[in-house]
PDB file of N, CA and C in Angstrom:
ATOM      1  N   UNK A   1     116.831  91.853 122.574  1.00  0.00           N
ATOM      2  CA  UNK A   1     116.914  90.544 121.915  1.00  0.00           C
ATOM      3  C   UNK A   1     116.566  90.711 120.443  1.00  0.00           C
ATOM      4  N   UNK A   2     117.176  90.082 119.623  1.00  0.00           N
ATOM      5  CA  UNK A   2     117.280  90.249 118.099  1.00  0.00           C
ATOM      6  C   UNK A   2     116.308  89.005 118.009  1.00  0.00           C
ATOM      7  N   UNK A   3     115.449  89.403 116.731  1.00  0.00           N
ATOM      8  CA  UNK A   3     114.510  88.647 116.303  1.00  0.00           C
ATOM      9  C   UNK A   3     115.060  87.464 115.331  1.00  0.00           C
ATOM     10  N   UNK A   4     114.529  86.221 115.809  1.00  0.00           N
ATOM     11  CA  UNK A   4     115.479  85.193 115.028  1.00  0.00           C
ATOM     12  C   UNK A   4     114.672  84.716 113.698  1.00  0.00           C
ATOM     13  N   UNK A   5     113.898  85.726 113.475  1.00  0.00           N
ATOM     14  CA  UNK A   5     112.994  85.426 111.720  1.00  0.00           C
ATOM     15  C   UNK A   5     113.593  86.148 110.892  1.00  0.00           C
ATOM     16  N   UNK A   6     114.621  85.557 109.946  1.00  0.00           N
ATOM     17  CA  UNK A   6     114.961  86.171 108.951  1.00  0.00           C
ATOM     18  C   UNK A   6     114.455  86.259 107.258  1.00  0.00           C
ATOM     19  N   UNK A   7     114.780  87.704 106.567  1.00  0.00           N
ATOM     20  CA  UNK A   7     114.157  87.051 105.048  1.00  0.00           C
ATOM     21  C   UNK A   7     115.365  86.647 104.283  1.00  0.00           C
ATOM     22  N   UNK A   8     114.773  85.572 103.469  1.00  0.00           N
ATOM     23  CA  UNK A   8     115.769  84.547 102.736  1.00  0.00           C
ATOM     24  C   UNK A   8     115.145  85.423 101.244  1.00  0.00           C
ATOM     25  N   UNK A   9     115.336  86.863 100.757  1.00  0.00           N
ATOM     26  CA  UNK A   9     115.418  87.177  99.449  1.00  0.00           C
ATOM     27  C   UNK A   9     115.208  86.471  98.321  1.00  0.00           C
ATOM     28  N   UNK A  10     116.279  85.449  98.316  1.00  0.00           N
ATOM     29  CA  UNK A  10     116.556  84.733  96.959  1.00  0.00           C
ATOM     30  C   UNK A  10     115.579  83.538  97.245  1.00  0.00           C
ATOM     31  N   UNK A  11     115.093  83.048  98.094  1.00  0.00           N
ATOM     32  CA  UNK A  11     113.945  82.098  97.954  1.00  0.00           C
ATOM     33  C   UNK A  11     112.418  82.578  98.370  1.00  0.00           C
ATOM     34  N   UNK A  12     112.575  84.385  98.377  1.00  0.00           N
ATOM     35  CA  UNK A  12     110.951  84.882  98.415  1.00  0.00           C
ATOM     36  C   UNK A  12     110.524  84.841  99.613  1.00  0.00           C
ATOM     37  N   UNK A  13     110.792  83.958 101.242  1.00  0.00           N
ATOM     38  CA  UNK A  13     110.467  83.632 102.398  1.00  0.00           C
ATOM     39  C   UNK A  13     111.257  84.284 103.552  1.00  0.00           C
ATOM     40  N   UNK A  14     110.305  84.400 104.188  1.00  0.00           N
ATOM     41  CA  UNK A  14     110.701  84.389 106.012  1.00  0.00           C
ATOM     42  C   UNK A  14     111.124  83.261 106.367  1.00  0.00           C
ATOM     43  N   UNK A  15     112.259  83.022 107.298  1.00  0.00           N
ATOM     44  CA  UNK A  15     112.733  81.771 107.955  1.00  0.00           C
ATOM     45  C   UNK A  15     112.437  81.791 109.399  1.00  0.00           C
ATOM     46  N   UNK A  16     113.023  80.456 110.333  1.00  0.00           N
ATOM     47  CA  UNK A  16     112.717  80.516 111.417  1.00  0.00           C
ATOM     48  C   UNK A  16     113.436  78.867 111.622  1.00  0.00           C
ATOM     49  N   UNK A  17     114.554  79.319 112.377  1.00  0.00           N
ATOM     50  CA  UNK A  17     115.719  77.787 112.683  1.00  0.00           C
ATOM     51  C   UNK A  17     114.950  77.252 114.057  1.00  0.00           C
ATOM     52  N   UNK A  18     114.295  75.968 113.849  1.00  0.00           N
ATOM     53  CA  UNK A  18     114.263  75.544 115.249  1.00  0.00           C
ATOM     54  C   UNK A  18     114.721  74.216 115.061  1.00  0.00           C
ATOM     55  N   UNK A  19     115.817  73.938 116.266  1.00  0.00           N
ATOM     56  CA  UNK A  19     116.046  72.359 116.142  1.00  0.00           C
ATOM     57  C   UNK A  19     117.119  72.018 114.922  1.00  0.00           C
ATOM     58  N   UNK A  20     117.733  72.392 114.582  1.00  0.00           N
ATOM     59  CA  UNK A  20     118.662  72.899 112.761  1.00  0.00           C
ATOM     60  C   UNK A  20     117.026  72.392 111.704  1.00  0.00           C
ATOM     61  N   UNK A  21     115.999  72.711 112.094  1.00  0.00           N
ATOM     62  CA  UNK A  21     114.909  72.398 110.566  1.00  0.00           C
ATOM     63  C   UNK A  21     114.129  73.835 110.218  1.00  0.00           C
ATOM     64  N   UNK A  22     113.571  74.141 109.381  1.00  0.00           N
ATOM     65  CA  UNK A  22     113.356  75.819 108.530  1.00  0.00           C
ATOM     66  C   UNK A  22     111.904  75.470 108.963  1.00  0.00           C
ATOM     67  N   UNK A  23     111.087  76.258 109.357  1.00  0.00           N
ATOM     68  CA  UNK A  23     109.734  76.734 109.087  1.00  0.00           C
ATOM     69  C   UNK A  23     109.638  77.941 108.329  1.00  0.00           C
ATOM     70  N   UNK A  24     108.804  77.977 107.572  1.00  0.00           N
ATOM     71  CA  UNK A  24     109.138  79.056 106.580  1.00  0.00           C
ATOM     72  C   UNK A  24     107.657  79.620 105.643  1.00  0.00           C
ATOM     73  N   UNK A  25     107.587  80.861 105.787  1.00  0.00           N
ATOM     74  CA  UNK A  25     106.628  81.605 105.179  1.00  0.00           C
ATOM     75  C   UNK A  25     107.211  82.642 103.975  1.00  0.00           C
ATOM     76  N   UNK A  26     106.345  81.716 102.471  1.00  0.00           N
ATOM     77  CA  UNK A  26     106.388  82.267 101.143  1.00  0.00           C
ATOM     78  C   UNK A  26     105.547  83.368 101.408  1.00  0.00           C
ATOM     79  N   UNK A  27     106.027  84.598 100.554  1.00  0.00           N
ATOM     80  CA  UNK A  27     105.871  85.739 100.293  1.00  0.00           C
ATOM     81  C   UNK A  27     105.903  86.352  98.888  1.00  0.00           C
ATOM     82  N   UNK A  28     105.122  87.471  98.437  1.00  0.00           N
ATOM     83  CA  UNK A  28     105.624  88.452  97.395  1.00  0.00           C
ATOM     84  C   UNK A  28     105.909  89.822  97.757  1.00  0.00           C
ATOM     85  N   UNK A  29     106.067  90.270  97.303  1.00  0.00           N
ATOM     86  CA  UNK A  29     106.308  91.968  97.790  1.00  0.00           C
ATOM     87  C   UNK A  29     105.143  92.588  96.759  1.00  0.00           C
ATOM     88  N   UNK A  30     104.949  93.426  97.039  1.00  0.00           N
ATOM     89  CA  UNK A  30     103.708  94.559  95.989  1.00  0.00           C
ATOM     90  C   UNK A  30     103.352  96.071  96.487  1.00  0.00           C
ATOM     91  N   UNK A  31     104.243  96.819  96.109  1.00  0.00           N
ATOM     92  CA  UNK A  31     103.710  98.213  96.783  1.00  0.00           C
ATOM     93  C   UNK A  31     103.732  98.808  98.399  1.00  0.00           C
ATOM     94  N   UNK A  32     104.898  98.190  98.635  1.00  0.00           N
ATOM     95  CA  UNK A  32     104.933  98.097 100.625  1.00  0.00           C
ATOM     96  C   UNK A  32     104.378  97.107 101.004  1.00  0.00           C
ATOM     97  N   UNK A  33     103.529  96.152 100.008  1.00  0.00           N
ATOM     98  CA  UNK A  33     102.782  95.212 100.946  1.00  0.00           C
ATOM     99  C   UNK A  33     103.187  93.656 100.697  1.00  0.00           C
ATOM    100  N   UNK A  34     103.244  93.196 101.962  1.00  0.00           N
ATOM    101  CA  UNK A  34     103.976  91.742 101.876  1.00  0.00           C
ATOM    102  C   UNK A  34     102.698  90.673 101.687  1.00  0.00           C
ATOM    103  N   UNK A  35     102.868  90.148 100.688  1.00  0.00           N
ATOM    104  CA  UNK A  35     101.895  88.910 100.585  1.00  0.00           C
ATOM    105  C   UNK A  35     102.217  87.664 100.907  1.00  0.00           C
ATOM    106  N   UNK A  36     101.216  86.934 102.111  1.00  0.00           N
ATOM    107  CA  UNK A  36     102.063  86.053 102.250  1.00  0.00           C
ATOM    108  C   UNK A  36     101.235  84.647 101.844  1.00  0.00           C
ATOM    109  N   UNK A  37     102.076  83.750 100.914  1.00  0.00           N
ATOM    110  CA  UNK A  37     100.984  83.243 100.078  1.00  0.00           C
ATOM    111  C   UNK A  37     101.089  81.276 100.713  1.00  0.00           C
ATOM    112  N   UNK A  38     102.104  81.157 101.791  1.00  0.00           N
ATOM    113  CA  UNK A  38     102.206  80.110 101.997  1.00  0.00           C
ATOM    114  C   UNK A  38     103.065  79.611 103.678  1.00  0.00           C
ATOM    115  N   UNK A  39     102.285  79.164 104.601  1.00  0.00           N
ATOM    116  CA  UNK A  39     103.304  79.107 105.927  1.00  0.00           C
ATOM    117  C   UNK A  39     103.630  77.235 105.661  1.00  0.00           C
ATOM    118  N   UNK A  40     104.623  76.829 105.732  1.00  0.00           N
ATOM    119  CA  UNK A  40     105.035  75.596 106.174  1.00  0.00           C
ATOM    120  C   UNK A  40     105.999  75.731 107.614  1.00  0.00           C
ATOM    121  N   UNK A  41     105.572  74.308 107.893  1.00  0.00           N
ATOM    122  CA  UNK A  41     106.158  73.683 109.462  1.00  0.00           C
ATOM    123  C   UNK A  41     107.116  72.445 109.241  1.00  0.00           C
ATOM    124  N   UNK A  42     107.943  71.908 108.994  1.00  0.00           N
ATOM    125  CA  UNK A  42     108.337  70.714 109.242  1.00  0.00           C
ATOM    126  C   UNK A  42     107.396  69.635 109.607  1.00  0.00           C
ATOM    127  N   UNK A  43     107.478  68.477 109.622  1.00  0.00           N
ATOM    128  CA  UNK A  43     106.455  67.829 110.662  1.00  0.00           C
ATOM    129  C   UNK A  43     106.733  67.713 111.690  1.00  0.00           C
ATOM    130  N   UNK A  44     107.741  67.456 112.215  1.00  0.00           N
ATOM    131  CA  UNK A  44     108.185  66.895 113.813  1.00  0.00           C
ATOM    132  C   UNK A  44     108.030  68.725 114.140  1.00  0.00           C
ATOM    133  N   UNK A  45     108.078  69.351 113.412  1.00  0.00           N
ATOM    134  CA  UNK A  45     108.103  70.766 114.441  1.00  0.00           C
ATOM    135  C   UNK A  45     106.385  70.991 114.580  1.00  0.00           C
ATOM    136  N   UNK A  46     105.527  70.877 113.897  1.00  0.00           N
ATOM    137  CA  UNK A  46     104.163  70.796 113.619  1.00  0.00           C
ATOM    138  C   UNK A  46     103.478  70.921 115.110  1.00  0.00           C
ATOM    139  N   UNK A  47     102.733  71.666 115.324  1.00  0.00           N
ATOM    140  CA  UNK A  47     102.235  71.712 117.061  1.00  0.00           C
ATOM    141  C   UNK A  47     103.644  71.695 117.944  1.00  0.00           C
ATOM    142  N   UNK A  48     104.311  72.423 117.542  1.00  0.00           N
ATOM    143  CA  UNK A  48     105.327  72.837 119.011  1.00  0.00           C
ATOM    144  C   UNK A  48     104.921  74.662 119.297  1.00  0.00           C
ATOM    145  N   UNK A  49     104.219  75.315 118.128  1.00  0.00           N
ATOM    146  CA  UNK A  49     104.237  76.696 118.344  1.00  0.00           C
ATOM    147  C   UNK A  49     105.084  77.043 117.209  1.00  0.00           C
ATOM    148  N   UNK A  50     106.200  76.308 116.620  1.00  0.00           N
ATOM    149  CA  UNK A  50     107.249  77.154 115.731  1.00  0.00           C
ATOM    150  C   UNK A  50     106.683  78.055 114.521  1.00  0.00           C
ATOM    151  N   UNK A  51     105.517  77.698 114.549  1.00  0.00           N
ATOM    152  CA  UNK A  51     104.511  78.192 113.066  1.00  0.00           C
ATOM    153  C   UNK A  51     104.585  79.460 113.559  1.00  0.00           C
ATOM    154  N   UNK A  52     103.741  79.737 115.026  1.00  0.00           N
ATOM    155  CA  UNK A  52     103.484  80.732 115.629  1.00  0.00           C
ATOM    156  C   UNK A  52     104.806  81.744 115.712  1.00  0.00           C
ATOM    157  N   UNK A  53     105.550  80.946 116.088  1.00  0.00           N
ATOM    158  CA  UNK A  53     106.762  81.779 116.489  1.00  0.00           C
ATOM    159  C   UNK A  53     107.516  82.753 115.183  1.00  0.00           C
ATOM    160  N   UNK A  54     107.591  82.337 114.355  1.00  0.00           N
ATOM    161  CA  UNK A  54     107.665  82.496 112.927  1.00  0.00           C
ATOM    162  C   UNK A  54     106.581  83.866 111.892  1.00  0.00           C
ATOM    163  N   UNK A  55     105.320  83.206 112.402  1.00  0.00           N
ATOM    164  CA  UNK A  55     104.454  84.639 112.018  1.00  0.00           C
ATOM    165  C   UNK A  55     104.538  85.828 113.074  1.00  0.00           C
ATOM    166  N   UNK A  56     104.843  85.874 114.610  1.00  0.00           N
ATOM    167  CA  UNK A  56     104.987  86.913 115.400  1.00  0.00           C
ATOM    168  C   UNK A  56     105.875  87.301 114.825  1.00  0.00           C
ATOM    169  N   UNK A  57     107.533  86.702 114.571  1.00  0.00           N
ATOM    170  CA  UNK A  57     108.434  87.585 114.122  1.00  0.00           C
ATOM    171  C   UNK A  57     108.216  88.377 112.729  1.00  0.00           C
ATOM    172  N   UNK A  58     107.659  87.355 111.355  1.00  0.00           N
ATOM    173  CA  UNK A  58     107.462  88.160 110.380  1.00  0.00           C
ATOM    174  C   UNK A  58     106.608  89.225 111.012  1.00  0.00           C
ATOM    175  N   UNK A  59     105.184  89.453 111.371  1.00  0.00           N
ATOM    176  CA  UNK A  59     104.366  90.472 111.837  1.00  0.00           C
ATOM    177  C   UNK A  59     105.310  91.443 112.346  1.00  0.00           C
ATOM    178  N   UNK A  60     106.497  91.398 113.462  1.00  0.00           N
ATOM    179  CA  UNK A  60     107.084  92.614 113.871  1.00  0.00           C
ATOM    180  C   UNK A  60     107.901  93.089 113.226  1.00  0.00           C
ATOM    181  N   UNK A  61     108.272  92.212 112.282  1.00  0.00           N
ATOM    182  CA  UNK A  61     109.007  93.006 111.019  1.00  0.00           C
ATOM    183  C   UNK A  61     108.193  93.705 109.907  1.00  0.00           C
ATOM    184  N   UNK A  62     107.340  93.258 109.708  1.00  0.00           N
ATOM    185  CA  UNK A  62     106.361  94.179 108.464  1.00  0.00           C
ATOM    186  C   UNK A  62     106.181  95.419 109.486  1.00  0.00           C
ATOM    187  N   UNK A  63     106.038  95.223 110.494  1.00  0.00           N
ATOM    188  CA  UNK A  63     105.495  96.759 111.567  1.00  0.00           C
ATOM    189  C   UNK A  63     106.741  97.475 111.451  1.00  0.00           C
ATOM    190  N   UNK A  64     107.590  96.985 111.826  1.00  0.00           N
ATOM    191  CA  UNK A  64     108.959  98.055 111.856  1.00  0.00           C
ATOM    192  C   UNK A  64     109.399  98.611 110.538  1.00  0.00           C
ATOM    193  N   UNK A  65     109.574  97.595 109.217  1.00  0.00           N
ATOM    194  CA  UNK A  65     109.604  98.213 107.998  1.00  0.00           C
ATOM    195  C   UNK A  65     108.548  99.198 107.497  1.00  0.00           C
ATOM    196  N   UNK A  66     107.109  99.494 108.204  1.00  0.00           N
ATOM    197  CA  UNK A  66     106.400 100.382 107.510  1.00  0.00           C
ATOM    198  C   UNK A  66     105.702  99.485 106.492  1.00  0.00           C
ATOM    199  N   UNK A  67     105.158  98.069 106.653  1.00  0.00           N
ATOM    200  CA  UNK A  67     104.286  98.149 105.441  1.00  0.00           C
ATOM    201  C   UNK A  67     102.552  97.443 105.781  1.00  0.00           C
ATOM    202  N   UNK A  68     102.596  96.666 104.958  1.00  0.00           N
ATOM    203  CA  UNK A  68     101.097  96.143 105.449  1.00  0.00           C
ATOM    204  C   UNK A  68     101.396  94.766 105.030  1.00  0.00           C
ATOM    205  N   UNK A  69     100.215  93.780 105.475  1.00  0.00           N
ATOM    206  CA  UNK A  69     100.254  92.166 104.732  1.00  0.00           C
ATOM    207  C   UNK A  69      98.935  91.690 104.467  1.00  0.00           C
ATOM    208  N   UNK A  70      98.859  90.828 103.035  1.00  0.00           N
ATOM    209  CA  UNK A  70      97.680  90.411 102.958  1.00  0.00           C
ATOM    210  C   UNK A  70      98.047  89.259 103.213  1.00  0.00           C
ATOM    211  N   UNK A  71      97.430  87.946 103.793  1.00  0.00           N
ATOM    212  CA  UNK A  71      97.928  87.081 104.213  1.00  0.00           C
ATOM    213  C   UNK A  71      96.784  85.994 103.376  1.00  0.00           C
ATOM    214  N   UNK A  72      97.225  85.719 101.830  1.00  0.00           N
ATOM    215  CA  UNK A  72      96.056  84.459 101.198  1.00  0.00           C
ATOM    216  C   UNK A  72      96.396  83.253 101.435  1.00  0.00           C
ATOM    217  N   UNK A  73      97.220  82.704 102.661  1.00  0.00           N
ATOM    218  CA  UNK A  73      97.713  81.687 102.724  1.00  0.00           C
ATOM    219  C   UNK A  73      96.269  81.526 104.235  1.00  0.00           C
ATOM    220  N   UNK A  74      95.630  80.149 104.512  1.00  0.00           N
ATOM    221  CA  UNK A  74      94.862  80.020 105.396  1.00  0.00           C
ATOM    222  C   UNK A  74      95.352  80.049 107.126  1.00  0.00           C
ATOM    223  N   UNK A  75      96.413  79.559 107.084  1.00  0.00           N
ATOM    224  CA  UNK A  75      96.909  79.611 108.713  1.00  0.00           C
ATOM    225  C   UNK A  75      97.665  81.187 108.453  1.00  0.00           C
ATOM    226  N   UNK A  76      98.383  82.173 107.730  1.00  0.00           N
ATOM    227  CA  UNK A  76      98.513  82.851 108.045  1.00  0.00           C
ATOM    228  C   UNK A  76      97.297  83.754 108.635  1.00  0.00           C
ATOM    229  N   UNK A  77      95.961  83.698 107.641  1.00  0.00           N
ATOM    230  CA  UNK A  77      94.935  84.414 107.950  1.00  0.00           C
ATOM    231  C   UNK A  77      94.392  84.048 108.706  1.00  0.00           C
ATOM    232  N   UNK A  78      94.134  82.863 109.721  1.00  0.00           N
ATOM    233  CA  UNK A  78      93.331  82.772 110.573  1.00  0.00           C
ATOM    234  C   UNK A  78      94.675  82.998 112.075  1.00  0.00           C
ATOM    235  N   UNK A  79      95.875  83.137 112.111  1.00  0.00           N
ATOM    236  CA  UNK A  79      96.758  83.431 112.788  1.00  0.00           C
ATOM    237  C   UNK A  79      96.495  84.745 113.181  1.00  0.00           C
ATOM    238  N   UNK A  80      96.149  85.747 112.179  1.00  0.00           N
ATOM    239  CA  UNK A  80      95.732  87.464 111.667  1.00  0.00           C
ATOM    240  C   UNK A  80      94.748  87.430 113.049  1.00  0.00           C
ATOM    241  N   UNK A  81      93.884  86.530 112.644  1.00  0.00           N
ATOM    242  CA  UNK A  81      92.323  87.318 113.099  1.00  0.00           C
ATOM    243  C   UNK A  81      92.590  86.944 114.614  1.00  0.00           C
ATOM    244  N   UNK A  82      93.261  85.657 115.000  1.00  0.00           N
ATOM    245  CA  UNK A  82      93.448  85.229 116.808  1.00  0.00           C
ATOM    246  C   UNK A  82      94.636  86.253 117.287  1.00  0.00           C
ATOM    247  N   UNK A  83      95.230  87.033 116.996  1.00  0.00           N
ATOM    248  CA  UNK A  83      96.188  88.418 117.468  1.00  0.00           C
ATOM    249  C   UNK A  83      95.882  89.115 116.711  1.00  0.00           C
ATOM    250  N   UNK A  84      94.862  90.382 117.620  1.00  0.00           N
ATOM    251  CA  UNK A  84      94.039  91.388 117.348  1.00  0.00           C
ATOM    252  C   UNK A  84      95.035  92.256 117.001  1.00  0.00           C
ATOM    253  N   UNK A  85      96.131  92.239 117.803  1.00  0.00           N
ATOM    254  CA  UNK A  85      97.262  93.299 118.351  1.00  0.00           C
ATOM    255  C   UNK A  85      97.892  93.578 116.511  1.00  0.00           C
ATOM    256  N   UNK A  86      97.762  92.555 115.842  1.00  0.00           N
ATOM    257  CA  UNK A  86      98.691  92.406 114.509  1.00  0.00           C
ATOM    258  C   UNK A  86      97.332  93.129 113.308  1.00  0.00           C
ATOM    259  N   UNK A  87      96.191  93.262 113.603  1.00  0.00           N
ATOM    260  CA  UNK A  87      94.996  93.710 112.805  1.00  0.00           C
ATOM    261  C   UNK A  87      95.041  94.738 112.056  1.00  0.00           C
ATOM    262  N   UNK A  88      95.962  95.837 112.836  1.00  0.00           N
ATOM    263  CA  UNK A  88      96.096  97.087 112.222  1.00  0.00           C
ATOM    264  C   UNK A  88      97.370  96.905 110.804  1.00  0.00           C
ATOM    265  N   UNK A  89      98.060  95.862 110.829  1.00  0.00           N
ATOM    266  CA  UNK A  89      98.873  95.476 109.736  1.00  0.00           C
ATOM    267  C   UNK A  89      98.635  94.975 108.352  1.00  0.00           C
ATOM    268  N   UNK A  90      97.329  94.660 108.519  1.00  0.00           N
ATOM    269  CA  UNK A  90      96.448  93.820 107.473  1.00  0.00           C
ATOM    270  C   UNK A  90      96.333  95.370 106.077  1.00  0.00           C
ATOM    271  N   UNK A  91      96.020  94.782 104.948  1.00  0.00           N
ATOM    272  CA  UNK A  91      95.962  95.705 103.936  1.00  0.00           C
ATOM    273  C   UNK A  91      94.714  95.649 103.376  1.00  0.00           C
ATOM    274  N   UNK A  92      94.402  97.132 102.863  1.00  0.00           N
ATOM    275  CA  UNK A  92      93.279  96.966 102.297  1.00  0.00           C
ATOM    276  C   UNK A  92      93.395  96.348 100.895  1.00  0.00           C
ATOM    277  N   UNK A  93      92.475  95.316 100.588  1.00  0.00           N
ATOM    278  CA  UNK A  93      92.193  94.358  99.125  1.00  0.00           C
ATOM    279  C   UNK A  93      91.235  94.791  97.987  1.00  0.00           C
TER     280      UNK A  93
END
């Protein structure tokens, strides 16, 4: 199964279609390492999980590309610390 989080380049973000509405996590790039400086939800998508669904896929993509993430956005970082499994991805600051 192909991962349905894609990066949108030209607007800096990870996507994630649920319902035809974007949840979407701002990013920078820096040295292999993805910064991710902002997660939004829609509202009506807000508590369905799509947030979640959205950072698992970015997370298995930073793992497969080889890099690391600092995550200064607050729900990305407290997302970090509740999946231990994603810990080893984190960068040193």
């Amino acid at each position: 199964m192909s991962n349905p989080v894609r990066d949108n380049p030209g607007l800096n973000r990870y996507e994630l279609e649920v319902d035809g509405q974007i949840v979407f996590a701002n990013y920078r790039r820096r040295d292999g390492t993805l910064v991710i400086t902002h997660v939004e939800a829609p509202v009506p998508l807000r508590g369905t999980g799509a947030s979640h669904r959205l950072m698992q896929g970015l997370m298995d993509i930073v793992r497969q590309d080889g890099m690391k993430v600092v995550p200064l956005c607050g729900f990305a970082s407290a997302w970090i610390r509740r999946h231990k499994d994603y810990a080893d991805l984190l960068a040193e600051r």
